[in-house]
N, C-alpha and C. Protein backbone atom coordinates (compact mmCIF):
# COMPACT_ATOMS: atom_id res chain seq x y z
N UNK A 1 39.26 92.81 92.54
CA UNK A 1 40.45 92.03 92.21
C UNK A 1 40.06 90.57 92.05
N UNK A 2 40.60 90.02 90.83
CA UNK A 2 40.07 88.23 90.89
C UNK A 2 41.08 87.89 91.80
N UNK A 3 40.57 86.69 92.41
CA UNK A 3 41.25 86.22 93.43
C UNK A 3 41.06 86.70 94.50
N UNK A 4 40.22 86.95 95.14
CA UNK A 4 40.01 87.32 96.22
C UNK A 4 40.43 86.76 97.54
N UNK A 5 40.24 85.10 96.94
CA UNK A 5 40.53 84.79 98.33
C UNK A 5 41.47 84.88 98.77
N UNK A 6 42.90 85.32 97.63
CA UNK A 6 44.45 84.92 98.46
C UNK A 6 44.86 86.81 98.35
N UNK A 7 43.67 87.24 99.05
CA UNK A 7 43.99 88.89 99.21
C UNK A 7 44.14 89.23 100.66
N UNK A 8 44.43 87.74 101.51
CA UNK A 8 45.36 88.47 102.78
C UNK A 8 47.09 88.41 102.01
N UNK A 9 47.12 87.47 101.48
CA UNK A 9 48.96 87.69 100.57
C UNK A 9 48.77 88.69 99.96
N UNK A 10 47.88 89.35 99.03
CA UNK A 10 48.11 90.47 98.92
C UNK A 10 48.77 91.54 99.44
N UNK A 11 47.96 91.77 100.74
CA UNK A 11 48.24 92.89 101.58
C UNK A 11 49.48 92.32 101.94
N UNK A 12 49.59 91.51 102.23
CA UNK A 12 50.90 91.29 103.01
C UNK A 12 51.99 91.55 102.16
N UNK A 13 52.09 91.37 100.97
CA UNK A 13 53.36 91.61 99.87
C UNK A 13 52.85 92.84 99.85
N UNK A 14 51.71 93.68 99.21
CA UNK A 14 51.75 94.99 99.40
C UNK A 14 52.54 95.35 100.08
N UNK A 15 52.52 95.46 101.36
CA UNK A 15 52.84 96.32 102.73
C UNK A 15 54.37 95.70 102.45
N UNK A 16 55.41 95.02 101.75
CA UNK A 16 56.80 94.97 102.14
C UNK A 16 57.17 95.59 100.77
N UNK A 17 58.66 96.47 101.20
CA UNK A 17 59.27 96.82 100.16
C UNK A 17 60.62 96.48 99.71
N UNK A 18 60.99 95.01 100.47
CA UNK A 18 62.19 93.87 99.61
C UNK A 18 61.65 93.73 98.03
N UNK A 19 62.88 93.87 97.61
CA UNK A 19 62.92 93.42 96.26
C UNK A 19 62.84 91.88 96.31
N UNK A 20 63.04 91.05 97.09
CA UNK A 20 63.15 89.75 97.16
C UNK A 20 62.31 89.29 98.11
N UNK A 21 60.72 88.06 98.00
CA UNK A 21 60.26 87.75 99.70
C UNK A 21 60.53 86.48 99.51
N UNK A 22 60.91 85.84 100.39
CA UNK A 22 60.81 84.26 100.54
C UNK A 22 59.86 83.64 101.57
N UNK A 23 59.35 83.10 101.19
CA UNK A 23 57.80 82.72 102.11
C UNK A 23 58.04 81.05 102.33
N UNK A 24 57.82 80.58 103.75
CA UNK A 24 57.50 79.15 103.36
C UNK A 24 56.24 78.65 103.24
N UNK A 25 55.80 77.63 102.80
CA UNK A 25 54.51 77.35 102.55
C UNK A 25 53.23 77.70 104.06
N UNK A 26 54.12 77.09 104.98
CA UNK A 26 53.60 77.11 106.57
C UNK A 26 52.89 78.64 106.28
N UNK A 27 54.32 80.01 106.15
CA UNK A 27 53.53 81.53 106.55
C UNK A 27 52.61 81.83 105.64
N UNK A 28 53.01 81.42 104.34
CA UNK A 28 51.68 81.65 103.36
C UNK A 28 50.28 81.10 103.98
N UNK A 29 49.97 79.99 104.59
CA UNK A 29 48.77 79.15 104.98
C UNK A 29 48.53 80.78 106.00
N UNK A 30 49.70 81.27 107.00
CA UNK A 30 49.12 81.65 108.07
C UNK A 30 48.80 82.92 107.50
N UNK A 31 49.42 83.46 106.37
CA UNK A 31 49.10 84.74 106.25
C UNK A 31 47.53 84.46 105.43
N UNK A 32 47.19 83.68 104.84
CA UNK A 32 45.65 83.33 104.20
C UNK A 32 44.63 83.21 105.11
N UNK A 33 44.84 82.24 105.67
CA UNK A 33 44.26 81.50 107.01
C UNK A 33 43.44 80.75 106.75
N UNK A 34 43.69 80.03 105.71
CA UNK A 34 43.79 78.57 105.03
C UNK A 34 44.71 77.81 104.37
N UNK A 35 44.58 76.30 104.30
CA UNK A 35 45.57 75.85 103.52
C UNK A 35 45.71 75.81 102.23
N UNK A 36 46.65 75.30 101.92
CA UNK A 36 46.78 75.83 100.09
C UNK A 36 46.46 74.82 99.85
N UNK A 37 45.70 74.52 98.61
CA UNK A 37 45.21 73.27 98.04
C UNK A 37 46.42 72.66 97.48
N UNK A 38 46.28 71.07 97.43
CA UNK A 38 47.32 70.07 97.19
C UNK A 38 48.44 70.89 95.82
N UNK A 39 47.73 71.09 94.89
CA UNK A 39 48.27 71.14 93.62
C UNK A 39 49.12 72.36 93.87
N UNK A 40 49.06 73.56 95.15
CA UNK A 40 50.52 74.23 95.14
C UNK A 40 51.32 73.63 96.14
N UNK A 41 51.59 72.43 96.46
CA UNK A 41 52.77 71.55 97.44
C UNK A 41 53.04 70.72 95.85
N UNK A 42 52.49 70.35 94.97
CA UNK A 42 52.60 69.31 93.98
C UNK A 42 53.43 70.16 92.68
N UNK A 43 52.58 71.18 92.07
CA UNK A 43 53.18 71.23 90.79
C UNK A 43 53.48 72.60 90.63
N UNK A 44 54.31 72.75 90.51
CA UNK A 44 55.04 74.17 90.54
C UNK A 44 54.80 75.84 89.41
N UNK A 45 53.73 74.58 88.42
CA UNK A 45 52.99 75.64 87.89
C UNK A 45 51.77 76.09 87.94
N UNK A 46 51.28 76.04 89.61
CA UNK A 46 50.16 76.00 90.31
C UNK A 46 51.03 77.87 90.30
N UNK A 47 51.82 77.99 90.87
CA UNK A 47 52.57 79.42 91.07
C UNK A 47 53.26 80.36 89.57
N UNK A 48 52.53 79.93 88.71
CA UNK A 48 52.96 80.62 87.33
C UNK A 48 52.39 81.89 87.60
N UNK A 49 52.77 82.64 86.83
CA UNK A 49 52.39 84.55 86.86
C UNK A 49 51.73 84.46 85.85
N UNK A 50 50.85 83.53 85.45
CA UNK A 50 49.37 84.30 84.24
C UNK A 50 48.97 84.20 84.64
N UNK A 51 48.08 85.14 84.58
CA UNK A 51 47.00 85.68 85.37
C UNK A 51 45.78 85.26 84.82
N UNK A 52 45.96 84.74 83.47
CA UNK A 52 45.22 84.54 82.16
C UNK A 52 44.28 82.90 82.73
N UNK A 53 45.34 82.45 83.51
CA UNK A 53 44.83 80.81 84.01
C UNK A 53 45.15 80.47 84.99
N UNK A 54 46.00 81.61 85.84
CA UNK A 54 45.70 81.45 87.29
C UNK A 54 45.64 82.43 88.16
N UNK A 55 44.08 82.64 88.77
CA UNK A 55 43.68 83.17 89.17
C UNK A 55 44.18 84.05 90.53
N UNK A 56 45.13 82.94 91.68
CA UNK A 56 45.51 83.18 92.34
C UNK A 56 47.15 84.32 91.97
N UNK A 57 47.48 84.57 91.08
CA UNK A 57 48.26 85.36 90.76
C UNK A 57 48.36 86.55 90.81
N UNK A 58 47.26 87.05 90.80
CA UNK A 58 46.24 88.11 90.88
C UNK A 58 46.88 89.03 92.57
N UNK A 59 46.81 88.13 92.83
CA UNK A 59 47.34 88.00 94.74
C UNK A 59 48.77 89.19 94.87
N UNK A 60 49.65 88.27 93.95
CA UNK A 60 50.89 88.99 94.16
C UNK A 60 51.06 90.14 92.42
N UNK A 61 50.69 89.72 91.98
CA UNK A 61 51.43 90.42 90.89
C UNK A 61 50.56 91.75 91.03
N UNK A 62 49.36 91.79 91.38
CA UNK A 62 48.88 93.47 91.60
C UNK A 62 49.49 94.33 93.07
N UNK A 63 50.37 93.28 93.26
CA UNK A 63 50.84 94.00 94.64
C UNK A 63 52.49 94.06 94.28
N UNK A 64 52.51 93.73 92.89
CA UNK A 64 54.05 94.29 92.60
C UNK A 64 55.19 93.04 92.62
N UNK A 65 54.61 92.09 92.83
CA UNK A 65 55.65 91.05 93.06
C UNK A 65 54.84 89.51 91.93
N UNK A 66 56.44 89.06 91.51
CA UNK A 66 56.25 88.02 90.63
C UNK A 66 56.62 86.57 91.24
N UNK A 67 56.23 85.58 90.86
CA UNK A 67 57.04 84.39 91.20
C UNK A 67 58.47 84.60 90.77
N UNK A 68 59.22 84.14 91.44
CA UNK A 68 60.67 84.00 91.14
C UNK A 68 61.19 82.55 91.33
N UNK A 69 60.96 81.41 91.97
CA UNK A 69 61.37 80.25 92.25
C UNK A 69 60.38 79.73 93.23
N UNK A 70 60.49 77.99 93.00
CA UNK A 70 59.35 77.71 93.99
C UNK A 70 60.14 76.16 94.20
N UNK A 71 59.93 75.98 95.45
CA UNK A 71 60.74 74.59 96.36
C UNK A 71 59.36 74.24 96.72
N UNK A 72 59.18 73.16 95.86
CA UNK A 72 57.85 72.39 95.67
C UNK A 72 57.82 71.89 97.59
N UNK A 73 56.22 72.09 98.14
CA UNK A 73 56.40 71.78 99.60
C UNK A 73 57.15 72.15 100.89
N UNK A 74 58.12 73.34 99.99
CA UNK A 74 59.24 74.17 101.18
C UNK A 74 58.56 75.47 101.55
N UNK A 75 59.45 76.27 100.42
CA UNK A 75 59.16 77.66 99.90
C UNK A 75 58.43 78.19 98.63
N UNK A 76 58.35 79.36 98.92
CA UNK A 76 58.23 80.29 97.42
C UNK A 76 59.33 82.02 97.26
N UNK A 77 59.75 81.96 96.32
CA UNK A 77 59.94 82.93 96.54
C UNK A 77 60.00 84.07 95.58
N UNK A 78 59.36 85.52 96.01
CA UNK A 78 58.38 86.08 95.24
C UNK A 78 59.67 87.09 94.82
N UNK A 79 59.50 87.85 93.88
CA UNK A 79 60.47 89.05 93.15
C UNK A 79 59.67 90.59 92.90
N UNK A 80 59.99 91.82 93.47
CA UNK A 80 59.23 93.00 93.06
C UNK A 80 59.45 92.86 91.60
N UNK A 81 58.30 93.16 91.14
CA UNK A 81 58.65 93.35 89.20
C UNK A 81 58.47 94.63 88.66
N UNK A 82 60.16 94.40 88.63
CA UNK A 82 60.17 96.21 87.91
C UNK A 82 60.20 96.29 86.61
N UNK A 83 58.83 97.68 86.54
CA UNK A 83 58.73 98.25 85.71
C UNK A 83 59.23 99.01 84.65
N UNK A 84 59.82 99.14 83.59
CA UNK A 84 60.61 100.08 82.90
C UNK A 84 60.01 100.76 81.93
């Protein structure tokens, strides 16, 4: 999987089956067990779903979940993406 490093969020969105997660920046750090580099507290298309140019996307969207909204320095909050 690219992105390896943010493959403890992986598992962790893996393993839930809300259609909706809301994460604050704090549980994301704890579920990684590092901090997120500046540019996802700064620009909100640090959390875009291409995968094409960001790598860390990789994280959630193979585990079924998309960005849905992001509170620059708060939250994130992720969406199951259903398939049709």
């Amino acid at each position: 999987m690219r992105g390896e490093k943010y493959l403890p969020l992986h598992q962790y969105l893996k393993s839930n089956a809300s259609e909706y997660i809301t994460l604050p920046f704090e549980k994301i750090e704890m579920i990684l067990g590092f901090k997120l580099p500046n540019s996802a507290y700064k620009y909100s298309p640090w959390w875009s779903n291409n995968i094409g140019t960001h790598t860390q996307a990789h994280s959630r969207i193979d585990a079924g979940y998309k960005t849905q909204s992001v509170q620059l320095g708060n939250q994130v909050v992720f969406r199951r993406d259903i398939i049709i």
